[in-house]
N, C-alpha and C. Protein backbone atom coordinates (compact mmCIF):
# COMPACT_ATOMS: atom_id res chain seq x y z
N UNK A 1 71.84 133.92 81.22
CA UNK A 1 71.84 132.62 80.58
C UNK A 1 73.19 132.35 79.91
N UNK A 2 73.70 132.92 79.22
CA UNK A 2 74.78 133.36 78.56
C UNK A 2 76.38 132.92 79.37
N UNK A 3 76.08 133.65 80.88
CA UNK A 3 76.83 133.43 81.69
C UNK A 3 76.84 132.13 81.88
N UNK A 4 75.85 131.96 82.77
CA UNK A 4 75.72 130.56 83.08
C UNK A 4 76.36 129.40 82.28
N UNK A 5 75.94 129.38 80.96
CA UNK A 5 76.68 128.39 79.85
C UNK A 5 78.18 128.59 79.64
N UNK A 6 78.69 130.21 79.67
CA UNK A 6 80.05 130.22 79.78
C UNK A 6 80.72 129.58 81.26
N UNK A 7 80.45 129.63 82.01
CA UNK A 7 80.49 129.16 83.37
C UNK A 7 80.97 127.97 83.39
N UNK A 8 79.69 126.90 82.57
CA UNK A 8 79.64 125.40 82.45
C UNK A 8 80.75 124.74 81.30
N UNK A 9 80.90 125.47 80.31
CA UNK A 9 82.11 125.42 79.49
C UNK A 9 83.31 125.75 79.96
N UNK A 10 83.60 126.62 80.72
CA UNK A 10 84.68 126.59 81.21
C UNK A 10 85.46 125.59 82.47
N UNK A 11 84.00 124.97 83.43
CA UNK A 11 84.19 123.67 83.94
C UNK A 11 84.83 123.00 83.57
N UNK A 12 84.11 122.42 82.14
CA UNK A 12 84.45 121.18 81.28
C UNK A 12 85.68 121.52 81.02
N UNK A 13 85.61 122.54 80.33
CA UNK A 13 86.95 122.59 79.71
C UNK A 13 88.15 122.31 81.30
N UNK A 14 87.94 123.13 81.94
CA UNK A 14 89.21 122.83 83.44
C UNK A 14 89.43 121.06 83.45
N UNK A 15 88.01 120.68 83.38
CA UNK A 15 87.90 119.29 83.99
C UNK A 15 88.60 118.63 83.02
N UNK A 16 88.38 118.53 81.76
CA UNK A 16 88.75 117.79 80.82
C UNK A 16 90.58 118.02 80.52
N UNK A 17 91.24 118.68 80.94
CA UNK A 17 92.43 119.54 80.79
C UNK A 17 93.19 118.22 81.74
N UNK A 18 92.43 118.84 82.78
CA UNK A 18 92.59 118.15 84.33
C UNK A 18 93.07 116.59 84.26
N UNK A 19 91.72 115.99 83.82
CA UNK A 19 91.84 114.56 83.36
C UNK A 19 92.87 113.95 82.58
N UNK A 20 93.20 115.15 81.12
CA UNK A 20 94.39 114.94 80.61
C UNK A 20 95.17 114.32 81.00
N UNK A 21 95.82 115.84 81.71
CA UNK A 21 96.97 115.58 82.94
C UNK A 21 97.33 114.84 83.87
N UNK A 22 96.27 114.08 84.25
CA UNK A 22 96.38 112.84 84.92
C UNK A 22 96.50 111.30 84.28
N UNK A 23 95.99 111.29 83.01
CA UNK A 23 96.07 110.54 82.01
C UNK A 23 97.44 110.40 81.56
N UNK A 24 98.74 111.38 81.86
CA UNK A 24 99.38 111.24 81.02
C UNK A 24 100.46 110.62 82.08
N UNK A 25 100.36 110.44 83.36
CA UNK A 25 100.77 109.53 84.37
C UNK A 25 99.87 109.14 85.61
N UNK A 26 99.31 108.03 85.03
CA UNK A 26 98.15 106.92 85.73
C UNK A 26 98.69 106.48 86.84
N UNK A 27 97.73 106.37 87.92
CA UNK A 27 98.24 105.70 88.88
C UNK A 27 97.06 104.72 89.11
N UNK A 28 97.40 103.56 90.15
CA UNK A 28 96.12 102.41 89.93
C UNK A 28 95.30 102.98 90.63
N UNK A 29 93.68 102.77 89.90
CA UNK A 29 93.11 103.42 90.04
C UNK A 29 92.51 104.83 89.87
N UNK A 30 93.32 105.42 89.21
CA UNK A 30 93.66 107.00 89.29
C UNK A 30 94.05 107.76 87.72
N UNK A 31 93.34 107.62 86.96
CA UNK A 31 91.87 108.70 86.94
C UNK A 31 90.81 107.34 86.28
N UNK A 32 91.13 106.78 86.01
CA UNK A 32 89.98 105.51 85.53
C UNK A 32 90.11 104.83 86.70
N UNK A 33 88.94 103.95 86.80
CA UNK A 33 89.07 102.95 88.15
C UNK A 33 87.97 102.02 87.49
N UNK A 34 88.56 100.65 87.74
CA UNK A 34 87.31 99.75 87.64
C UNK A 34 86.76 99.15 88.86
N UNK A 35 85.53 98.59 88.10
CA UNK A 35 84.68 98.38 89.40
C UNK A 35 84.57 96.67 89.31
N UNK A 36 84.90 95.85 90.28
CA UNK A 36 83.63 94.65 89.62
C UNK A 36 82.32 94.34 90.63
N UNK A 37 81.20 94.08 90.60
CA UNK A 37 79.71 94.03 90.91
C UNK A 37 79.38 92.77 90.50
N UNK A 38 78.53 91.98 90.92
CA UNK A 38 77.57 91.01 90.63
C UNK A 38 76.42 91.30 89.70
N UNK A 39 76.26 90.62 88.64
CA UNK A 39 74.61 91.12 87.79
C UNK A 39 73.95 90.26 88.54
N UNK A 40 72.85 91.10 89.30
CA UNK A 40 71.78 91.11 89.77
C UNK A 40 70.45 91.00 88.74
N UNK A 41 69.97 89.89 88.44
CA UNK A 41 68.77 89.98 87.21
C UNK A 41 67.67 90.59 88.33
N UNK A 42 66.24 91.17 87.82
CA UNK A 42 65.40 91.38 88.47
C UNK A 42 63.94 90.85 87.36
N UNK A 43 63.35 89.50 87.85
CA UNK A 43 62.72 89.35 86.93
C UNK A 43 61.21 89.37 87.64
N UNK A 44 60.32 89.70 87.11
CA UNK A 44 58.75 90.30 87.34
C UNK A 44 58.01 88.53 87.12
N UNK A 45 57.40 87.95 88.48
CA UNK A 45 56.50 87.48 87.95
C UNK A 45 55.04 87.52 87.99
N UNK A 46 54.26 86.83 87.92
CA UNK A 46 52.67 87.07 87.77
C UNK A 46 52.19 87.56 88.50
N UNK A 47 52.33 87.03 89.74
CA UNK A 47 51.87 87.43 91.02
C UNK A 47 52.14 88.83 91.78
N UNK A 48 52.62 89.66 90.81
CA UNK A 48 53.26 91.25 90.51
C UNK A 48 55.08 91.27 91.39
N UNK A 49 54.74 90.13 92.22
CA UNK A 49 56.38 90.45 92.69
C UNK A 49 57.36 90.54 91.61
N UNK A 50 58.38 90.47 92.18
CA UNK A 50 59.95 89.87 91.60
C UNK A 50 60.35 89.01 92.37
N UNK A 51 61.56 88.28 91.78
CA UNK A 51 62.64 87.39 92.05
C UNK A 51 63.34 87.77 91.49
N UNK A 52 64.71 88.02 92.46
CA UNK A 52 66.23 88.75 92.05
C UNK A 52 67.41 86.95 91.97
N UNK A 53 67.53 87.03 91.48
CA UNK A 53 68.82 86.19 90.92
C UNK A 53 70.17 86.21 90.20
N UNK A 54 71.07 86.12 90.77
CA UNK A 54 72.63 86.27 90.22
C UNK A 54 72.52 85.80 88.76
N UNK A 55 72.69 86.40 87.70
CA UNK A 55 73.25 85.59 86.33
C UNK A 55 73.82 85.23 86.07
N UNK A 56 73.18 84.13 85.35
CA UNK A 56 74.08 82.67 85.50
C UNK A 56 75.52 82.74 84.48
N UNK A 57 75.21 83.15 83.21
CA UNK A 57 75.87 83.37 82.17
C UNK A 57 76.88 84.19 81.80
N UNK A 58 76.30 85.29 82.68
CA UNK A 58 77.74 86.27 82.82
C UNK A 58 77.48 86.71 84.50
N UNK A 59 78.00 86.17 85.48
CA UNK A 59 77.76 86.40 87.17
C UNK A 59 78.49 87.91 87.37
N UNK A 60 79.20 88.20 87.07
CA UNK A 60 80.35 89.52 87.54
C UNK A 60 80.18 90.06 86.08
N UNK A 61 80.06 91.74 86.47
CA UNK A 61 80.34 92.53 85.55
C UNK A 61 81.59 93.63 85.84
N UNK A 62 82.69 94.19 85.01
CA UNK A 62 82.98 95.02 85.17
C UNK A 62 83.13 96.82 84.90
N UNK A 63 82.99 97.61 85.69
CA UNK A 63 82.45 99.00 85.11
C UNK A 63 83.80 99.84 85.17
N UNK A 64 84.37 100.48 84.21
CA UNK A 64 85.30 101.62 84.45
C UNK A 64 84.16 102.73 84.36
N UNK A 65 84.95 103.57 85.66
CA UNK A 65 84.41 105.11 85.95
C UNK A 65 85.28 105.81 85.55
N UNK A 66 85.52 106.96 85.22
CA UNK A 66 86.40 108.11 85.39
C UNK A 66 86.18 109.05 86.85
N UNK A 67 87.39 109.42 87.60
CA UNK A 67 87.35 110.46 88.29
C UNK A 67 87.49 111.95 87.83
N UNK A 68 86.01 112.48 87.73
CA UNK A 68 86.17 113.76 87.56
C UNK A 68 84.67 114.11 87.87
N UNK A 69 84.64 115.31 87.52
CA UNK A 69 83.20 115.71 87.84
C UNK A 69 81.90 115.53 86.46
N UNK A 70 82.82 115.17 84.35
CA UNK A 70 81.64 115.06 83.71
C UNK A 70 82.46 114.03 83.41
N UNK A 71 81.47 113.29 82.48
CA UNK A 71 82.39 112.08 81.56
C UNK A 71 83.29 112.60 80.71
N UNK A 72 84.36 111.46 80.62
CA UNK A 72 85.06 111.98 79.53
C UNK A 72 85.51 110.39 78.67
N UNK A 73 86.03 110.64 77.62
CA UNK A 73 86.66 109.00 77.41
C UNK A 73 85.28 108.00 76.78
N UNK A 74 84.18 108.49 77.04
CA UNK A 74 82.87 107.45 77.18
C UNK A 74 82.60 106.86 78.26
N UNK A 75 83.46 107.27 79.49
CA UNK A 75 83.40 106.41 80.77
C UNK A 75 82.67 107.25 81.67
N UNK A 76 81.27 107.03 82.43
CA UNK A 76 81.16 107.94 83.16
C UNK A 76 81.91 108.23 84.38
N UNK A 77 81.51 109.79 84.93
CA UNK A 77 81.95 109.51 86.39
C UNK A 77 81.37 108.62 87.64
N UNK A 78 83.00 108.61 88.21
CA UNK A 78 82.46 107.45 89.60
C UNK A 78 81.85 108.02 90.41
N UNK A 79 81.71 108.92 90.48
CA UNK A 79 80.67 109.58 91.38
C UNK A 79 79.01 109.61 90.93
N UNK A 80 78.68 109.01 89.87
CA UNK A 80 77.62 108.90 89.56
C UNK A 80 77.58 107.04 89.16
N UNK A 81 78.62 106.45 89.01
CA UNK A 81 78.30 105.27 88.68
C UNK A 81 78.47 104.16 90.39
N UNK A 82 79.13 104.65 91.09
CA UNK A 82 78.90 103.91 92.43
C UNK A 82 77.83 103.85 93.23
N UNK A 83 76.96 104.75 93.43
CA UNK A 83 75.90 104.60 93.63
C UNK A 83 75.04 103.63 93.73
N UNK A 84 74.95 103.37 91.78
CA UNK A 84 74.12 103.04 90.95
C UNK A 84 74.48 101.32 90.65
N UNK A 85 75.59 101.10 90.63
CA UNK A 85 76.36 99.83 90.33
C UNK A 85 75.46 98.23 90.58
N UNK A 86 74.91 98.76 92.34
CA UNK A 86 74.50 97.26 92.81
C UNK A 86 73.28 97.42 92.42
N UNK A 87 72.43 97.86 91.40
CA UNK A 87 70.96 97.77 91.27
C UNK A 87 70.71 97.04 90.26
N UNK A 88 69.49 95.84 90.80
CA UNK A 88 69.37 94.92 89.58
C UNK A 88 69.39 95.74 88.27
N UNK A 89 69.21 94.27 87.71
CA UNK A 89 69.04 95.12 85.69
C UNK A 89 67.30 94.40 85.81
N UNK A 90 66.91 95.22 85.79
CA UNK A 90 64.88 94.58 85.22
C UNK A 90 64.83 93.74 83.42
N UNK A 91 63.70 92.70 83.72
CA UNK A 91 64.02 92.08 82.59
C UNK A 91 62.49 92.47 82.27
């Protein structure tokens, strides 16, 4: 167990080093990247379906990812936020 957690700390730590170092000459895109997506509302009505509709109020959202393997910055990784990006928001 012990191992294992030293293992995972020492990841982070590489990764986060890593990110640094790339941080300290950015290239576009490279190590943050933004995204922009459409908000997709997903609203529930009676009849148990949904109806998906673009929002009106704010239509485009934008997401910064980080490239790496954990978050760092507060930004997650793009490898977990591309995926995920085009899925409505449920109201």
């Amino acid at each position: 167990m012990i191992s294992v957690l030293l293992v995972l700390g020492l990841l982070y730590a590489g990764d986060f080093l890593y990110f640094r170092v790339r941080m300290l000459h950015p290239a576009p895109a490279y190590p943050l990247e933004s995204l922009k997506t459409l908000r997709i509302l997903a609203i529930p009505e009676k009849n148990g379906k949904t109806e998906y509709e673009v929002d009106a109020q704010n239509p485009e959202q934008t997401i910064t990812c980080v490239h790496s393997l954990f978050p760092h910055s507060g930004y997650l990784p793009c490898w977990h936020v591309k995926p995920r990006m085009n899925q409505p928001i449920p109201m």
